[in-house]
C-alpha atoms as a PDB file:
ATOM      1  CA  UNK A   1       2.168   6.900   5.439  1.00  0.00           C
ATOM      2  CA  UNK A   2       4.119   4.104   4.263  1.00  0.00           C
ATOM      3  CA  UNK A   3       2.066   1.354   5.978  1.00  0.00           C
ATOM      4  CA  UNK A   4      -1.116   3.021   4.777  1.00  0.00           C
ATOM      5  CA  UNK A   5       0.641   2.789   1.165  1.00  0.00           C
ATOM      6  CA  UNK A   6       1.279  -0.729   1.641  1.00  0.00           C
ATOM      7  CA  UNK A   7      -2.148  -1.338   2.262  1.00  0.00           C
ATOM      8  CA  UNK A   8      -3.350   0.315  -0.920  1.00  0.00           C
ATOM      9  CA  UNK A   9      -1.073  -1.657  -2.742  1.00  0.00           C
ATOM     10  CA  UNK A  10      -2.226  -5.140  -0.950  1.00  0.00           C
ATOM     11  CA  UNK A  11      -5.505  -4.248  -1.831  1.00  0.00           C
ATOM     12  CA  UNK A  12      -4.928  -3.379  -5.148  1.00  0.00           C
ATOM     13  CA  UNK A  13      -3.016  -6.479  -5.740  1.00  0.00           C
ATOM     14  CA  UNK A  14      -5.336  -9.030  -4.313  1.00  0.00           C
ATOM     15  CA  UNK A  15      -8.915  -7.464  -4.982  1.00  0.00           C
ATOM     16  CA  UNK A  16     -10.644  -4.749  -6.103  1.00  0.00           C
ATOM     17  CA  UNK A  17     -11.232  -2.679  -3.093  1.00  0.00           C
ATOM     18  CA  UNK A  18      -9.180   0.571  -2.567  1.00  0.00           C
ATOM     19  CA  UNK A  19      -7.933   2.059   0.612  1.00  0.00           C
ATOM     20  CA  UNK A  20     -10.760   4.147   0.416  1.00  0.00           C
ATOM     21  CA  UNK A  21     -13.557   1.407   0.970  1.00  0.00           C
ATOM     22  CA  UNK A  22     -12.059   0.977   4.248  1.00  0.00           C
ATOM     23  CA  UNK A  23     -11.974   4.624   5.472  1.00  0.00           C
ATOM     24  CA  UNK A  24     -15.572   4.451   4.427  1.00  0.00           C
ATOM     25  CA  UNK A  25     -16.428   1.268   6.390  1.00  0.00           C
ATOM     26  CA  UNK A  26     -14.777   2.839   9.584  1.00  0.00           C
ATOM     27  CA  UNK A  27     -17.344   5.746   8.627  1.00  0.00           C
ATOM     28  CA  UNK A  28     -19.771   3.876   8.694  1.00  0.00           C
ATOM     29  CA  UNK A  29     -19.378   1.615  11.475  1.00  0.00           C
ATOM     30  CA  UNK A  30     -18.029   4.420  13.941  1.00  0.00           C
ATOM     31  CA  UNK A  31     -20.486   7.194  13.374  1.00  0.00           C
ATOM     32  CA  UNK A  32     -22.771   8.715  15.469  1.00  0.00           C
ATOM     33  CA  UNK A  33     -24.921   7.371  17.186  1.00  0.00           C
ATOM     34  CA  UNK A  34     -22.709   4.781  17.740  1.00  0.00           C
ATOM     35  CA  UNK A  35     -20.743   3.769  20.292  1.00  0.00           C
ATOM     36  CA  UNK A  36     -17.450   5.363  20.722  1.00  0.00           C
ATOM     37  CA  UNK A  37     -14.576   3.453  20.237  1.00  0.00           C
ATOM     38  CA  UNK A  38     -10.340   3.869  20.465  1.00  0.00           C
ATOM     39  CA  UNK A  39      -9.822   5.728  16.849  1.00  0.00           C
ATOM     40  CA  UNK A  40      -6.136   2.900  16.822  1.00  0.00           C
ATOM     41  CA  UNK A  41      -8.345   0.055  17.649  1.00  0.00           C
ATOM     42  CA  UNK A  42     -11.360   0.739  15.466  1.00  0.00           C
ATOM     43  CA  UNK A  43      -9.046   0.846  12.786  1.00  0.00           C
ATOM     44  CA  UNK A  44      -6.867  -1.640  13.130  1.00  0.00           C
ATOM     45  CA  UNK A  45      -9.733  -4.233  13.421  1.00  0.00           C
ATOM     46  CA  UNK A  46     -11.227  -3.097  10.419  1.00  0.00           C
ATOM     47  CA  UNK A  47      -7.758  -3.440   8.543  1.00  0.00           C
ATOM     48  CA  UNK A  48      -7.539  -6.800  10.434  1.00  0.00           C
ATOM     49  CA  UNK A  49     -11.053  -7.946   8.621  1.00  0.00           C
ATOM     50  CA  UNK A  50      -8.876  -8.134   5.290  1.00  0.00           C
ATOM     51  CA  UNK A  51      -6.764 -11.102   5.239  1.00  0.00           C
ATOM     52  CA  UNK A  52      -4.111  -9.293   3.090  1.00  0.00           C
ATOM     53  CA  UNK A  53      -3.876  -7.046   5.287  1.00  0.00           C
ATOM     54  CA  UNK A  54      -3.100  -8.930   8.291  1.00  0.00           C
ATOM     55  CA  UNK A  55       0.472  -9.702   7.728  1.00  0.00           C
ATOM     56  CA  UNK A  56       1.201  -6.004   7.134  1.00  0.00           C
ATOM     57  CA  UNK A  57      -0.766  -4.954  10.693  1.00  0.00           C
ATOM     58  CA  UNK A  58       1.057  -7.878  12.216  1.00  0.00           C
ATOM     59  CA  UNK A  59       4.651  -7.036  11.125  1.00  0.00           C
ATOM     60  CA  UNK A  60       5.095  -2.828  10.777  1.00  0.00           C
ATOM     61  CA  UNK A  61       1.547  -2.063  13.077  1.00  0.00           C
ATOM     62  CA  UNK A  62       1.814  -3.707  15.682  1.00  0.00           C
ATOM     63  CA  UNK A  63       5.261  -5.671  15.308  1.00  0.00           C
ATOM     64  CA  UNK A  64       8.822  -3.847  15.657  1.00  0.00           C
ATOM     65  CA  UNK A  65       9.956  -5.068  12.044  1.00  0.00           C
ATOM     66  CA  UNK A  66      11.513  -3.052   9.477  1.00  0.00           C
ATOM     67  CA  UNK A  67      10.151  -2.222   6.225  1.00  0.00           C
ATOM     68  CA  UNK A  68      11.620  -4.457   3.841  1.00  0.00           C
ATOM     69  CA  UNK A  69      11.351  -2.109   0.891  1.00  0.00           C
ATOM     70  CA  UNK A  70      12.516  -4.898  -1.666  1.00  0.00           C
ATOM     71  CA  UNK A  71      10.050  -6.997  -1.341  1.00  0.00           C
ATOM     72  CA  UNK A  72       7.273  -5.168  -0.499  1.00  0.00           C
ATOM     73  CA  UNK A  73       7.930  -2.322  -3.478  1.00  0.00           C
ATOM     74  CA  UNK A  74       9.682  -4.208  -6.253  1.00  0.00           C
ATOM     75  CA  UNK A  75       6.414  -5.956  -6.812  1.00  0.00           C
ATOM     76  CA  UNK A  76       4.593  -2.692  -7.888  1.00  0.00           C
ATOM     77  CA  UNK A  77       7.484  -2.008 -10.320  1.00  0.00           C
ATOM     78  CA  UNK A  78       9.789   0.128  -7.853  1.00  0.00           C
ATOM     79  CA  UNK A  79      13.391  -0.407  -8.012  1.00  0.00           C
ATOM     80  CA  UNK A  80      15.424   0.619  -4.558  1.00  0.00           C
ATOM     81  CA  UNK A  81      18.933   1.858  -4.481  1.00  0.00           C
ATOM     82  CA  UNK A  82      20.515   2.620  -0.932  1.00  0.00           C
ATOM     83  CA  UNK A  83      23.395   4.818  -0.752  1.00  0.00           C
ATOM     84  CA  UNK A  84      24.975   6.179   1.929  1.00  0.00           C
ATOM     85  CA  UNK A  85      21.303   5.394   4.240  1.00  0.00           C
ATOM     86  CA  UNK A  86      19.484   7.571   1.872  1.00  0.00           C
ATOM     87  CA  UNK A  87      16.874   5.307  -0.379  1.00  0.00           C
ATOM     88  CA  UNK A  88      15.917   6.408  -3.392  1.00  0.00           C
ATOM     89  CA  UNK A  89      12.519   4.823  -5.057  1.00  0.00           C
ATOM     90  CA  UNK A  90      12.435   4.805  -8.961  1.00  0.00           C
ATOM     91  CA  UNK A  91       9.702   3.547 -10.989  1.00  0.00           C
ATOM     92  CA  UNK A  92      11.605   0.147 -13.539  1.00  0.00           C
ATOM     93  CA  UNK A  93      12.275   0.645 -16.929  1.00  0.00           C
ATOM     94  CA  UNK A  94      10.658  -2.378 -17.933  1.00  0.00           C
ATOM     95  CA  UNK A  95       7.391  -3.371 -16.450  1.00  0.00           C
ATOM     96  CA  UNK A  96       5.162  -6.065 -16.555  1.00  0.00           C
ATOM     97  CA  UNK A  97       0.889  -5.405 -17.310  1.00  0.00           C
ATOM     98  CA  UNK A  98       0.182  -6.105 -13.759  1.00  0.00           C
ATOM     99  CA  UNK A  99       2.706  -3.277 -12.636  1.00  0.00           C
ATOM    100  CA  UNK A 100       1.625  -1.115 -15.073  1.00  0.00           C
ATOM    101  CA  UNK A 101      -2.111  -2.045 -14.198  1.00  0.00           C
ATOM    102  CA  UNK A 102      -1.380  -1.300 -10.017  1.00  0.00           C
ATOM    103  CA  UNK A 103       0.837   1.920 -11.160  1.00  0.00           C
ATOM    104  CA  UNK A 104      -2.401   3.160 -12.817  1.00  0.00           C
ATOM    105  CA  UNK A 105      -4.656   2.647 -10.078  1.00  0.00           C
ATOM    106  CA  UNK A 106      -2.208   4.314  -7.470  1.00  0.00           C
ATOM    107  CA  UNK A 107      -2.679   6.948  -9.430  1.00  0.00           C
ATOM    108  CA  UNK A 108       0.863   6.992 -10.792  1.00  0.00           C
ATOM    109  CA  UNK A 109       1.533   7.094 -14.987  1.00  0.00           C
ATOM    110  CA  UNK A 110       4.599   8.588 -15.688  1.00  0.00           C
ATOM    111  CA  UNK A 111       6.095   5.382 -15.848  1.00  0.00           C
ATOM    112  CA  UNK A 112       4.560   5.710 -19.211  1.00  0.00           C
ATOM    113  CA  UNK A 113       7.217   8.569 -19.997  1.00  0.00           C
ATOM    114  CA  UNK A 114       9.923   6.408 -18.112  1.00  0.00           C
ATOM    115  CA  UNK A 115       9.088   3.423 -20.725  1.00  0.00           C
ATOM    116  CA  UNK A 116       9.251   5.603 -23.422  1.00  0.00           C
ATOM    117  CA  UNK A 117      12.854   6.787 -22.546  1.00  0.00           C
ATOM    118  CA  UNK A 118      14.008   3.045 -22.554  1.00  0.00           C
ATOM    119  CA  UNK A 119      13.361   2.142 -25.868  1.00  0.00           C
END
């Protein structure tokens, strides 16, 4: 779920497609009558037709690396405290218009309240 989050955030950041474009382009290319296919590997070289998308496959998909939660979330606007090997995700106090923009598309807007609080 986090990968497939990842995605929807590099696709968000770099264009204006949404996760959802590609769920409907695997529709569309895997239907019947077509040809069936490996559901991993139809979907993976879909994801691997977006060049933002490739480093993600590359590292967590089909690499061993570990999620690097700093600089993959902090981007969005999501600050990460670790304590104790518990990680805790909170939305910043202070965000810029692009964070706020990609918060709003994710679907997310309470950091609205949150930037309320910190004035």
């Amino acid at each position: 779920m986090l990968v497939a989050f990842l995605c929807d955030i590099a696709l968000l950041r770099e264009s204006k497609r949404e996760l959802a474009d590609i769920f409907r382009q695997i529709l569309k290319t895997h239907r019947l009558p077509n040809k069936p296919q490996d559901g991993n590997i139809a979907v993976l070289d879909v994801l691997g037709s977006y060049t933002n998308l490739q480093p993600i496959i590359e590292k967590y998909i089909k690499g061993m690396e570990k999620i690097n939660w700093r600089t993959d979330l902090e981007s969005i606007g999501v600050e990460i405290s670790e304590t104790d090997s518990v990680v805790k995700l909170e939305v910043k106090a202070k965000l810029n218009r692009r964070q706020k923009d990609l918060l709003d598309r994710l679907g997310y807007n309470s950091w609205r309240k949150i930037a309320e609080k910190a004035k």
